[in-house]
N, C-alpha and C. Protein backbone atom coordinates (compact mmCIF):
# COMPACT_ATOMS: atom_id res chain seq x y z
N UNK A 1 106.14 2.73 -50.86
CA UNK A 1 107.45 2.47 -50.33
C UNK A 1 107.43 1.25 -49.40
N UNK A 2 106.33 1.28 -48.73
CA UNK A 2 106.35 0.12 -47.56
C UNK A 2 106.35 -1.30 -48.52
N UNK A 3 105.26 -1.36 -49.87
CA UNK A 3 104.90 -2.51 -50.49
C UNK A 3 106.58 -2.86 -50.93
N UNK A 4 107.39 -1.95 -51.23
CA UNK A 4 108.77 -2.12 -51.71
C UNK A 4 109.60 -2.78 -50.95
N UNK A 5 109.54 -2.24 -49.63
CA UNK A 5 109.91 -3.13 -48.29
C UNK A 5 109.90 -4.32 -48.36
N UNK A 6 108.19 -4.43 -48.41
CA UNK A 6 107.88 -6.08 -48.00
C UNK A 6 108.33 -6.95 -49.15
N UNK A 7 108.15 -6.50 -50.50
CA UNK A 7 108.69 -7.44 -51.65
C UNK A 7 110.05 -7.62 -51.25
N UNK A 8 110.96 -6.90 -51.01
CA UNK A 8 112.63 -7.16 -50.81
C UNK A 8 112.97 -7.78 -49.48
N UNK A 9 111.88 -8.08 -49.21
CA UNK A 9 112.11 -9.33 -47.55
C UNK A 9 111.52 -10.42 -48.04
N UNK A 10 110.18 -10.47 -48.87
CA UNK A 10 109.65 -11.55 -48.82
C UNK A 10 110.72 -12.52 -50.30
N UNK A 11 111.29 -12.07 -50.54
CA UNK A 11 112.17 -12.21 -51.54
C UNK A 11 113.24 -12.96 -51.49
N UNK A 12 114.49 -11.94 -50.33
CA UNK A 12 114.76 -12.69 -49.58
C UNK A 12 114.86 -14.13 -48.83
N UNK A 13 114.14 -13.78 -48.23
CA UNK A 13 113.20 -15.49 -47.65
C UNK A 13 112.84 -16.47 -48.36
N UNK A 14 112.19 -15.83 -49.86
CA UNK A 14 111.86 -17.37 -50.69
C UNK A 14 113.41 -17.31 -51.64
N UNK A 15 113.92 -16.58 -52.11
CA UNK A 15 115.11 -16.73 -52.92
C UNK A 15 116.37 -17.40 -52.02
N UNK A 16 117.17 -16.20 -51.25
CA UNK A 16 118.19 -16.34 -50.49
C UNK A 16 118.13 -17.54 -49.65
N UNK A 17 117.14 -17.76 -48.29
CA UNK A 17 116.99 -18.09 -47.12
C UNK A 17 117.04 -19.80 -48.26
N UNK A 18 116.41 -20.19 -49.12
CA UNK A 18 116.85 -21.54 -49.33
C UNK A 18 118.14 -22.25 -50.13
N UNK A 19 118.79 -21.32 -50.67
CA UNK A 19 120.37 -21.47 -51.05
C UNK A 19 121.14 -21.40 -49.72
N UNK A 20 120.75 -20.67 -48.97
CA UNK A 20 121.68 -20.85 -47.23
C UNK A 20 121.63 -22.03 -46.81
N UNK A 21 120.14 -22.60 -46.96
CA UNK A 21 119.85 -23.84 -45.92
C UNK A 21 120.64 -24.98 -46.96
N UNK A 22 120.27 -24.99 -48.10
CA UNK A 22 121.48 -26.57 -48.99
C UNK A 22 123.08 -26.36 -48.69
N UNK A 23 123.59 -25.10 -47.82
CA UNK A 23 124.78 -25.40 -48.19
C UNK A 23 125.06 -25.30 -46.21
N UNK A 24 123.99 -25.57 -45.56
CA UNK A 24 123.95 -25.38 -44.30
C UNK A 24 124.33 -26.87 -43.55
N UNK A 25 125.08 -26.30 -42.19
CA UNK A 25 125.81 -27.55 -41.21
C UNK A 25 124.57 -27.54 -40.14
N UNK A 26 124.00 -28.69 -39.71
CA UNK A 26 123.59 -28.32 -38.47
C UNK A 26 124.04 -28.06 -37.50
N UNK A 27 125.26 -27.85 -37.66
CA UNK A 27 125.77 -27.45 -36.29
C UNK A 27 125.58 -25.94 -36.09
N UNK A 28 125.82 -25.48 -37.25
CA UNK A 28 125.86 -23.99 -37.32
C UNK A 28 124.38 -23.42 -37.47
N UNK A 29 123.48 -23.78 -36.56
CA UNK A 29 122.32 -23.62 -36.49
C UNK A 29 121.95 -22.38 -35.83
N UNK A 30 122.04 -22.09 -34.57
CA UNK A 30 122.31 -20.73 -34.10
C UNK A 30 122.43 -19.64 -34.95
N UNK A 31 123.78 -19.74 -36.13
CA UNK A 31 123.92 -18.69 -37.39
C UNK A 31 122.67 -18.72 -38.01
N UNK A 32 121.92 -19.30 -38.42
CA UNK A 32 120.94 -19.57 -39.27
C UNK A 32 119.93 -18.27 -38.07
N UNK A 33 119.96 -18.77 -37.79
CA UNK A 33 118.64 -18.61 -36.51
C UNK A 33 119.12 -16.56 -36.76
N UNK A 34 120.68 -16.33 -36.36
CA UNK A 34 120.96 -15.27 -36.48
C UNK A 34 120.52 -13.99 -37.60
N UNK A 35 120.95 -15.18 -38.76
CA UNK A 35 120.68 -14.43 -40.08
C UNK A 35 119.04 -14.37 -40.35
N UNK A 36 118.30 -14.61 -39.91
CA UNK A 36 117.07 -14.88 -39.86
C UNK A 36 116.44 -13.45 -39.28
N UNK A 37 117.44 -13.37 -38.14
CA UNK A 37 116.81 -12.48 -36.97
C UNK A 37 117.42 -11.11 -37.85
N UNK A 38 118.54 -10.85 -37.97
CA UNK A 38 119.00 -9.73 -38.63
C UNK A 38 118.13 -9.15 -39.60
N UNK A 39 117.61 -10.00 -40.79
CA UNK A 39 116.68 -9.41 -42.02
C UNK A 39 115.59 -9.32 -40.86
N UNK A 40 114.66 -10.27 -40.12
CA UNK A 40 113.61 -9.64 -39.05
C UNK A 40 113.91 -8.39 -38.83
N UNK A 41 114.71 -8.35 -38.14
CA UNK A 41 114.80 -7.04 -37.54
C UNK A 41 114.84 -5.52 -38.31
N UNK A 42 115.73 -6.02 -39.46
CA UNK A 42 115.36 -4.64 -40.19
C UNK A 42 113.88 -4.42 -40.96
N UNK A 43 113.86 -5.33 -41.27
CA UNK A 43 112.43 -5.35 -41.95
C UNK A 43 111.18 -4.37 -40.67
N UNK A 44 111.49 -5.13 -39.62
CA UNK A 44 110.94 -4.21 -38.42
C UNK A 44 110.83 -2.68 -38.07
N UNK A 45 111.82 -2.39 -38.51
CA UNK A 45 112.67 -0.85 -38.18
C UNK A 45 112.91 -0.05 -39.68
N UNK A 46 112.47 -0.55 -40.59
CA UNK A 46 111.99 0.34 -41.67
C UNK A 46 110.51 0.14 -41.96
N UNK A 47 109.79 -0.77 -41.61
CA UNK A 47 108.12 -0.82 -41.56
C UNK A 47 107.45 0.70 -40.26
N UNK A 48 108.36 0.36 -39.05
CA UNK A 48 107.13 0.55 -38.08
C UNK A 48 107.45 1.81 -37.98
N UNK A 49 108.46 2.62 -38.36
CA UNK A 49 107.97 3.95 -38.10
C UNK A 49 107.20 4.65 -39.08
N UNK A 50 107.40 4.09 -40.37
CA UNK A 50 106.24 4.33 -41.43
C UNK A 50 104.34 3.88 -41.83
N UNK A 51 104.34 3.60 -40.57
CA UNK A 51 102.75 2.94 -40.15
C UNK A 51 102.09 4.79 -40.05
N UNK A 52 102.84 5.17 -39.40
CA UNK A 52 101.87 6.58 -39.31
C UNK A 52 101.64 7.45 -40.57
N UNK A 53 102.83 7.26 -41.14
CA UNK A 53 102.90 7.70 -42.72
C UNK A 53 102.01 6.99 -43.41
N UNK A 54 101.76 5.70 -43.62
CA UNK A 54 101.16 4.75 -44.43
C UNK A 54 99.27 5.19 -43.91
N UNK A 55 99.50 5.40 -42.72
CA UNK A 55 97.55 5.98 -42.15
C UNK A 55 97.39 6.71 -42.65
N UNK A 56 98.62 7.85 -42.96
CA UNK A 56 98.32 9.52 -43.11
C UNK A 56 98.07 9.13 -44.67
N UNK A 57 98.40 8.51 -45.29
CA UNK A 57 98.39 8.58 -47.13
C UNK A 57 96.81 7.78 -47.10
N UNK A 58 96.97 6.48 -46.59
CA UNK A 58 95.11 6.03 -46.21
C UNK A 58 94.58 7.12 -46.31
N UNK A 59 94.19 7.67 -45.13
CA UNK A 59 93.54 8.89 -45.07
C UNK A 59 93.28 10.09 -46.27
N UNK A 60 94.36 10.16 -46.84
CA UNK A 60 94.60 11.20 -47.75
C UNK A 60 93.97 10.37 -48.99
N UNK A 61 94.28 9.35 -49.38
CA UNK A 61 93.43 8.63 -50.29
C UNK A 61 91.83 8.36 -50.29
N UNK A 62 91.59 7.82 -49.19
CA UNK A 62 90.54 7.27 -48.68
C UNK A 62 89.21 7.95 -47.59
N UNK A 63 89.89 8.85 -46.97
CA UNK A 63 89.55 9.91 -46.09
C UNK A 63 89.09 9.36 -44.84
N UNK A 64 89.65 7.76 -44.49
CA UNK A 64 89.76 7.22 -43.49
C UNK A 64 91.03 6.00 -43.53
N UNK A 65 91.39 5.72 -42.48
CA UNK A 65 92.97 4.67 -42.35
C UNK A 65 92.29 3.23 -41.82
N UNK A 66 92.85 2.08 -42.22
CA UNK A 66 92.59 0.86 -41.51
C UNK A 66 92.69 0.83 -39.98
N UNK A 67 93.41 1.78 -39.31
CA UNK A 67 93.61 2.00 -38.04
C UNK A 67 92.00 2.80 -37.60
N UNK A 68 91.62 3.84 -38.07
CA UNK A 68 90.70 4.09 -37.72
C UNK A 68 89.23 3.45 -37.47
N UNK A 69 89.06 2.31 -38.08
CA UNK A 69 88.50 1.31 -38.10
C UNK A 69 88.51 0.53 -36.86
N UNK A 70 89.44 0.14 -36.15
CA UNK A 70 90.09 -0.03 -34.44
C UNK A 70 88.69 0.48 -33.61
N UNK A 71 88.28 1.43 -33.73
CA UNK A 71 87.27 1.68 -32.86
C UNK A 71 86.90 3.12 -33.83
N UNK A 72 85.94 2.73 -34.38
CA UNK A 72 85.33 3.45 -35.61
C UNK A 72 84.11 4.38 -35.17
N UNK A 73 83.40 3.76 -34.07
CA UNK A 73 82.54 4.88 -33.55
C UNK A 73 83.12 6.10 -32.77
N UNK A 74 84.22 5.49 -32.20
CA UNK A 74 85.30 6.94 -31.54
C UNK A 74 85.74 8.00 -32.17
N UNK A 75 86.61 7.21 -33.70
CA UNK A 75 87.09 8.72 -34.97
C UNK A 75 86.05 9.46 -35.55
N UNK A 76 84.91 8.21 -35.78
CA UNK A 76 83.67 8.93 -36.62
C UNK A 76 82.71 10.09 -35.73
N UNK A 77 82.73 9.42 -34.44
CA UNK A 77 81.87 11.02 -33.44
C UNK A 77 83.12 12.13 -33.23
N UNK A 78 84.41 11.79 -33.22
CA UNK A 78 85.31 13.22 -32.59
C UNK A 78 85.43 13.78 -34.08
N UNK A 79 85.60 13.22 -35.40
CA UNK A 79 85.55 13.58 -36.54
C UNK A 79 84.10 14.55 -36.75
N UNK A 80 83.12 14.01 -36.66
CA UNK A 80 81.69 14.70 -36.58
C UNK A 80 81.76 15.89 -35.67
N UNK A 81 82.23 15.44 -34.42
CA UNK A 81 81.97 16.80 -33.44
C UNK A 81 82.96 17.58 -33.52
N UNK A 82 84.14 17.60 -34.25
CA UNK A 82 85.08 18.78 -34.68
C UNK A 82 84.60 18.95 -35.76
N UNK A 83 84.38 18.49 -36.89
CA UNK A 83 83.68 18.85 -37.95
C UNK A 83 82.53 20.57 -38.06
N UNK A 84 82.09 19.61 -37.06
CA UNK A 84 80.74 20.55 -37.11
C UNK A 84 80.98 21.87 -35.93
N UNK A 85 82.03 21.31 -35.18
CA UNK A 85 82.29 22.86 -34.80
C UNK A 85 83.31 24.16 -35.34
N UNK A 86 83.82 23.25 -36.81
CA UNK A 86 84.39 24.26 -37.38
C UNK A 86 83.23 25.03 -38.40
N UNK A 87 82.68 24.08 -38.42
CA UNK A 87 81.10 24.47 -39.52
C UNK A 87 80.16 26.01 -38.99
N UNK A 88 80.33 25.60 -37.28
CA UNK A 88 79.54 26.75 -36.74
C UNK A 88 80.13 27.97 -36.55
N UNK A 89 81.59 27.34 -36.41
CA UNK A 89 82.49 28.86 -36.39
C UNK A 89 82.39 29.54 -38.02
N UNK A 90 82.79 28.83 -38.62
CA UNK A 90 82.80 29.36 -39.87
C UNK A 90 81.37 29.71 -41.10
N UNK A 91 80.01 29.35 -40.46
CA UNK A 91 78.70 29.16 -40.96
C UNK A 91 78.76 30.38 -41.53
N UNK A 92 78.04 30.47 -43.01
CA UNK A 92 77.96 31.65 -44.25
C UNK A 92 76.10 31.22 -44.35
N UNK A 93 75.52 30.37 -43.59
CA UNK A 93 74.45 30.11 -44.13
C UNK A 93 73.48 28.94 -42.99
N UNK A 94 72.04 28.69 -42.89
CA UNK A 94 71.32 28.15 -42.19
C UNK A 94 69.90 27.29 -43.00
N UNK A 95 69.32 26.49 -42.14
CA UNK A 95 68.60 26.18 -43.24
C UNK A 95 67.22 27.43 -43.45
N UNK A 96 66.68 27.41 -44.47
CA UNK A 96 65.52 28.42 -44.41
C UNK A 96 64.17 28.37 -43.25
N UNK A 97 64.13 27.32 -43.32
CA UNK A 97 62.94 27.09 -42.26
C UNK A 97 63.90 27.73 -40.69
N UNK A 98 64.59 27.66 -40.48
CA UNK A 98 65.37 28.37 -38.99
C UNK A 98 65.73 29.76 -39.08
N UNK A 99 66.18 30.48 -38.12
CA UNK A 99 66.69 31.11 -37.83
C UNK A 99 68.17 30.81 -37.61
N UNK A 100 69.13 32.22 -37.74
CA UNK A 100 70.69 31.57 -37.32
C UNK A 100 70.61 31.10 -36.05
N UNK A 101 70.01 31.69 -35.06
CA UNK A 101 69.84 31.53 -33.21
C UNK A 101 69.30 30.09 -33.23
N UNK A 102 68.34 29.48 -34.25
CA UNK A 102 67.94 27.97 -34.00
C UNK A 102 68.95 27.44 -34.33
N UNK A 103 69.45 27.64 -35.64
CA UNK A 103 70.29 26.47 -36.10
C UNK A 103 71.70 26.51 -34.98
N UNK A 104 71.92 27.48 -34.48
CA UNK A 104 73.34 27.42 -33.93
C UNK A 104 72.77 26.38 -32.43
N UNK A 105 71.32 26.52 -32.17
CA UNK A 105 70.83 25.95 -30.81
C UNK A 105 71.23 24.21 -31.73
N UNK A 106 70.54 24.16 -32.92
CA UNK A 106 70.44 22.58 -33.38
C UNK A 106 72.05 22.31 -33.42
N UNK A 107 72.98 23.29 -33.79
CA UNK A 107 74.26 22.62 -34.21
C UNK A 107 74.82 22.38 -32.93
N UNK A 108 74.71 23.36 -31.61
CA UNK A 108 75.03 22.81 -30.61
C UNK A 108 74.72 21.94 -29.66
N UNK A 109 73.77 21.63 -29.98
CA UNK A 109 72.85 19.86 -29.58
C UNK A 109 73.56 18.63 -30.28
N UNK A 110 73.87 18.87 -31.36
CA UNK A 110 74.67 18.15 -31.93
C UNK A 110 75.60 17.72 -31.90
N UNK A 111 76.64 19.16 -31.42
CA UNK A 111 78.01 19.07 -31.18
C UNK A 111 77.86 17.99 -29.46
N UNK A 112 76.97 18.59 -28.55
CA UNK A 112 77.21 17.87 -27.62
C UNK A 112 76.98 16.19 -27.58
N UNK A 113 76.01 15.93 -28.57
CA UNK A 113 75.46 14.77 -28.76
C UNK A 113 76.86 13.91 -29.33
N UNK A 114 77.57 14.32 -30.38
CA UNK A 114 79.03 13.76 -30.71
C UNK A 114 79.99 13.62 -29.57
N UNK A 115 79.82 14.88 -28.88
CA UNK A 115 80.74 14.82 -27.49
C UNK A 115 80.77 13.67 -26.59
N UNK A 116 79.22 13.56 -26.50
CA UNK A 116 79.06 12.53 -25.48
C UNK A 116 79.28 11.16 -26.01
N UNK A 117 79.34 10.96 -26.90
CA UNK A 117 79.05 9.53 -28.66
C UNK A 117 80.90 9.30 -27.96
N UNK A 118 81.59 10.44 -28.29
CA UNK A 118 82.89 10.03 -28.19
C UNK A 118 83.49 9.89 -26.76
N UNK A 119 82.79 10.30 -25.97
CA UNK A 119 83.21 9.68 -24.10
C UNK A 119 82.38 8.04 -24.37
N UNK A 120 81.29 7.88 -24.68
CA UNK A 120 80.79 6.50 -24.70
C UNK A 120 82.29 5.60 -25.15
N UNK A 121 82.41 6.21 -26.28
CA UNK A 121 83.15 4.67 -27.30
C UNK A 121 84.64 4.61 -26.62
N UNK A 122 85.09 5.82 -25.82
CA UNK A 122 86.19 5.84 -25.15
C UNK A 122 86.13 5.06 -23.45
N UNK A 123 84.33 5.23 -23.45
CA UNK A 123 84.36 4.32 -21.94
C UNK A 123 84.37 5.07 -21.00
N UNK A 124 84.23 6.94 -20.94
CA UNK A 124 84.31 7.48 -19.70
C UNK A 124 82.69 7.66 -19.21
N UNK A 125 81.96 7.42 -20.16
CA UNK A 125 80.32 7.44 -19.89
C UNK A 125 79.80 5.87 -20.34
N UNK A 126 79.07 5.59 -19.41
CA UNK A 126 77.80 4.11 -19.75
C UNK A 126 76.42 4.80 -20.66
N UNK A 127 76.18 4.45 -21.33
CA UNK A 127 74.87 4.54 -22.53
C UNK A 127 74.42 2.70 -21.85
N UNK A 128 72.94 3.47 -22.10
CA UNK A 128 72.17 1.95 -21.58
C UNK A 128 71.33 1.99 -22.69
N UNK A 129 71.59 1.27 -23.91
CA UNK A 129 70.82 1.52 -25.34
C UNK A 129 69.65 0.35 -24.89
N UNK A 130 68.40 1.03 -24.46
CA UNK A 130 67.02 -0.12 -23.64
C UNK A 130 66.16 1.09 -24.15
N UNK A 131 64.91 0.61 -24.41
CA UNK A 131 63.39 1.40 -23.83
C UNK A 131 63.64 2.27 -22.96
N UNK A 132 62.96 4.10 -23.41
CA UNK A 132 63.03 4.89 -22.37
C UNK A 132 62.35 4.19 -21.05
N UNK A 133 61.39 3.55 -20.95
CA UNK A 133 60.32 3.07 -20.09
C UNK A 133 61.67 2.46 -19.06
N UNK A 134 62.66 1.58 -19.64
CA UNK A 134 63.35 0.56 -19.00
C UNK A 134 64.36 1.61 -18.31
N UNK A 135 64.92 2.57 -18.69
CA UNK A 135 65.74 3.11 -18.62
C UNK A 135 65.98 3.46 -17.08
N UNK A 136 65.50 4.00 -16.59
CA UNK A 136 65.57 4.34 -15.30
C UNK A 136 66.05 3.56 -14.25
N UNK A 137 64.54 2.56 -14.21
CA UNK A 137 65.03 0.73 -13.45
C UNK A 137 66.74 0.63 -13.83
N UNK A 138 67.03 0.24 -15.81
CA UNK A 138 68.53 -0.32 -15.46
C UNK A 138 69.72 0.65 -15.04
N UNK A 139 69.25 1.93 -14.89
CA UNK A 139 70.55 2.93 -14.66
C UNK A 139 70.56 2.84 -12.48
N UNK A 140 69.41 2.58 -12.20
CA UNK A 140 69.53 2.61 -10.97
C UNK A 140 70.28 1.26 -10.42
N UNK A 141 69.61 0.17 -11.42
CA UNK A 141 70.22 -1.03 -10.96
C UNK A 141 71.79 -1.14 -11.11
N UNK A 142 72.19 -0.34 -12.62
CA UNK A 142 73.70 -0.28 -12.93
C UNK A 142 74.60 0.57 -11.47
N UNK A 143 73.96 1.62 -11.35
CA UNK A 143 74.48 2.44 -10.40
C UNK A 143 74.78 1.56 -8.82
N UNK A 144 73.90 1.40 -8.80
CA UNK A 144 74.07 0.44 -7.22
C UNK A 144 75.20 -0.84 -6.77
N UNK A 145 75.10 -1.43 -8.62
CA UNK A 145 76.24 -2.32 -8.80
C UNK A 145 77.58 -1.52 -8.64
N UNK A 146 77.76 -0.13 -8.96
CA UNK A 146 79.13 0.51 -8.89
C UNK A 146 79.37 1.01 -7.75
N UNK A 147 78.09 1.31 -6.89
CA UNK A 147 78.20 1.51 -5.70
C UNK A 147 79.22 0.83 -4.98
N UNK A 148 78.41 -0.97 -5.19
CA UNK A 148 79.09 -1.67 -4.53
C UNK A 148 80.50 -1.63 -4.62
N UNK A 149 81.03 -1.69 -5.71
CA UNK A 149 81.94 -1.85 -5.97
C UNK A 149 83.45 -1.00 -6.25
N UNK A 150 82.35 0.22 -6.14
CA UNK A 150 83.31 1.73 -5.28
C UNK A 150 84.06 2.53 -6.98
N UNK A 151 83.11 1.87 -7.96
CA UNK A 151 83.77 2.09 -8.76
C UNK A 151 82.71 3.84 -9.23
N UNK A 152 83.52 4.50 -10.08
CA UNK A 152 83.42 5.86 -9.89
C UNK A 152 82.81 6.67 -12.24
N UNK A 153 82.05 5.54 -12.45
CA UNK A 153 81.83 5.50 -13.61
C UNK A 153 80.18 6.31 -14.10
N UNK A 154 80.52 7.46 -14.92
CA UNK A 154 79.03 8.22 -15.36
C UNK A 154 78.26 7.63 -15.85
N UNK A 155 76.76 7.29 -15.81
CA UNK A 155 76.07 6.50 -16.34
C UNK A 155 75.13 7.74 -16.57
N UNK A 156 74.82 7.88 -17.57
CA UNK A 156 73.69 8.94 -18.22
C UNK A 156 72.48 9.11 -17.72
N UNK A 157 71.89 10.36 -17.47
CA UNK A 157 71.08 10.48 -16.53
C UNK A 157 69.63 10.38 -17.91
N UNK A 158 68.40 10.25 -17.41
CA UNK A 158 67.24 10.46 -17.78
C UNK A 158 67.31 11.01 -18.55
N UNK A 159 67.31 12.23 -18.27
CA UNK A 159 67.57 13.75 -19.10
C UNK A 159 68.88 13.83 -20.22
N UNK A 160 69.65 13.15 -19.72
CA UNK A 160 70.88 13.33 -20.76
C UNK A 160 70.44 12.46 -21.92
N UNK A 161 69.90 10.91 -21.21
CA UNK A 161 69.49 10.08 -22.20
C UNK A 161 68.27 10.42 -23.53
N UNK A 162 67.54 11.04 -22.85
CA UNK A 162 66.63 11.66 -23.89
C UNK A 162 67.53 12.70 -24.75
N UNK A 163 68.22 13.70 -24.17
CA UNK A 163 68.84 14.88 -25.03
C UNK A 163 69.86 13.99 -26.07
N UNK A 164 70.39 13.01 -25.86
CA UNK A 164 71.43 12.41 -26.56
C UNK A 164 70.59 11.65 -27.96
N UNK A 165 69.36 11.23 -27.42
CA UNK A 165 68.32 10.77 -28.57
C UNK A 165 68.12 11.62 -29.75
N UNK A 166 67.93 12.88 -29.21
CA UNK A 166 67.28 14.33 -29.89
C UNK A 166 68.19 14.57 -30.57
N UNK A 167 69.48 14.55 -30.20
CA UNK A 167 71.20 15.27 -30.53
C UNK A 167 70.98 14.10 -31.81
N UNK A 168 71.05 13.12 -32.05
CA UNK A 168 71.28 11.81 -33.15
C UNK A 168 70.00 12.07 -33.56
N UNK A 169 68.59 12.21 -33.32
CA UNK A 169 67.51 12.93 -33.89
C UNK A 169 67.83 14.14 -34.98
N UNK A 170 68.51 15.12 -34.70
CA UNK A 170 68.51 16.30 -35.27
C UNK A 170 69.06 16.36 -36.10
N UNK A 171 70.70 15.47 -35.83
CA UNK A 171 71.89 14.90 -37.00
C UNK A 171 71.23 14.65 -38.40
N UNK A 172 69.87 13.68 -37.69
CA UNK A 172 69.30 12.58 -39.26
C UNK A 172 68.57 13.66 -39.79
N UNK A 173 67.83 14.45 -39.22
CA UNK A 173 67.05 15.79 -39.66
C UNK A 173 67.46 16.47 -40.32
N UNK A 174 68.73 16.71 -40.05
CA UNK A 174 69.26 18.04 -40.39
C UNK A 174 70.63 17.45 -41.41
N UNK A 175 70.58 16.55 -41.62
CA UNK A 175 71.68 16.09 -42.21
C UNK A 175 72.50 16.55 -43.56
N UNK A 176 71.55 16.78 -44.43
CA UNK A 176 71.60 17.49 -45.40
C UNK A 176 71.59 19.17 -45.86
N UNK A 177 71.73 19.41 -44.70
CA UNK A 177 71.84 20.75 -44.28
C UNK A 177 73.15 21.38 -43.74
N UNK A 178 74.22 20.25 -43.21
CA UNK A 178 74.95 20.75 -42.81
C UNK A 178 76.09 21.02 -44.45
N UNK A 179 76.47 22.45 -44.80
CA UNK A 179 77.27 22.47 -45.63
C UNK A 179 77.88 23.93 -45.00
N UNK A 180 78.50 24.57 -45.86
CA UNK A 180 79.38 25.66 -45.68
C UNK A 180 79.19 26.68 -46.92
């Protein structure tokens, strides 16, 4: 429907808009300018409320939207970490080498590991992607800079940083395992 849109504007514009201008006054320039703005405008107001429609059919086609792409590590971890917590609510099955009590420990390492994936790409947590070795030095050095500056931003601790390794560790491990 939208491609229908745009053909009957762009149409418009190359058909109509140059039979106006050969029989056009310059004086009556302003009109021009008017009639210009009028097709703009609708063209505007039958496109943009159908952008959410046009994602939702993406999606439904594609099982992702050009919008989602915008910041692709954000849909792809909250996609993953709802994913997989409907997986654990609803689990009929584990891998053989585990127990249900492990795998629900691995799926919830996971889930948090997405959790935290999607505060990163949203910006409410700092990830310092360096050498564990380095790690420490630049989180103290980062921290001190926010000190200064009174600003009030989570920077991942030691411990989180390793668990968040393990959490994307377990994902690649276990990857083929996650089904229903």
């Amino acid at each position: 429907m939208i491609n229908t849109h745009c053909k009957f504007f762009y149409w418009i514009r190359n058909n109509i808009m140059p039979i106006i201008e050969l029989f056009w006054d310059k004086d009556l320039f302003p009109l021009k300018y008017r009639v210009e703005r009028f097709f703009s405008d609708i063209k505007f107001k039958l496109l943009t409320p159908n952008k959410e429609v046009n994602y939702f059919l993406q999606r439904a086609d594609k099982g992702w939207a050009k919008r989602d792409t915008w910041n692709f590590d954000s849909y792809l971890s909250k996609v993953i970490k709802d994913g997989l917590r409907y997986l654990k609510k609803t689990m009929h099955g584990y891998p053989s080498n585990l127990t249900e009590k492990q795998w629900n420990k691995v799926l919830d390492h996971i889930i948090w590991t997405f959790d935290i994936a999607n505060k990163i790409s949203e910006g409410d947590i700092i990830y310092l992607n360096c050498k564990e070795e380095e790690y420490t030095k630049l989180r103290n050095k980062l921290i001190r800079g926010y000190d200064k500056k009174k600003l009030h931003t989570k920077v991942l601790t030691k411990r989180e940083y390793k668990e968040f390794k393990l959490g994307f560790d377990l994902f690649e491990k276990y990857f083929f395992n996650l089904w229903n």
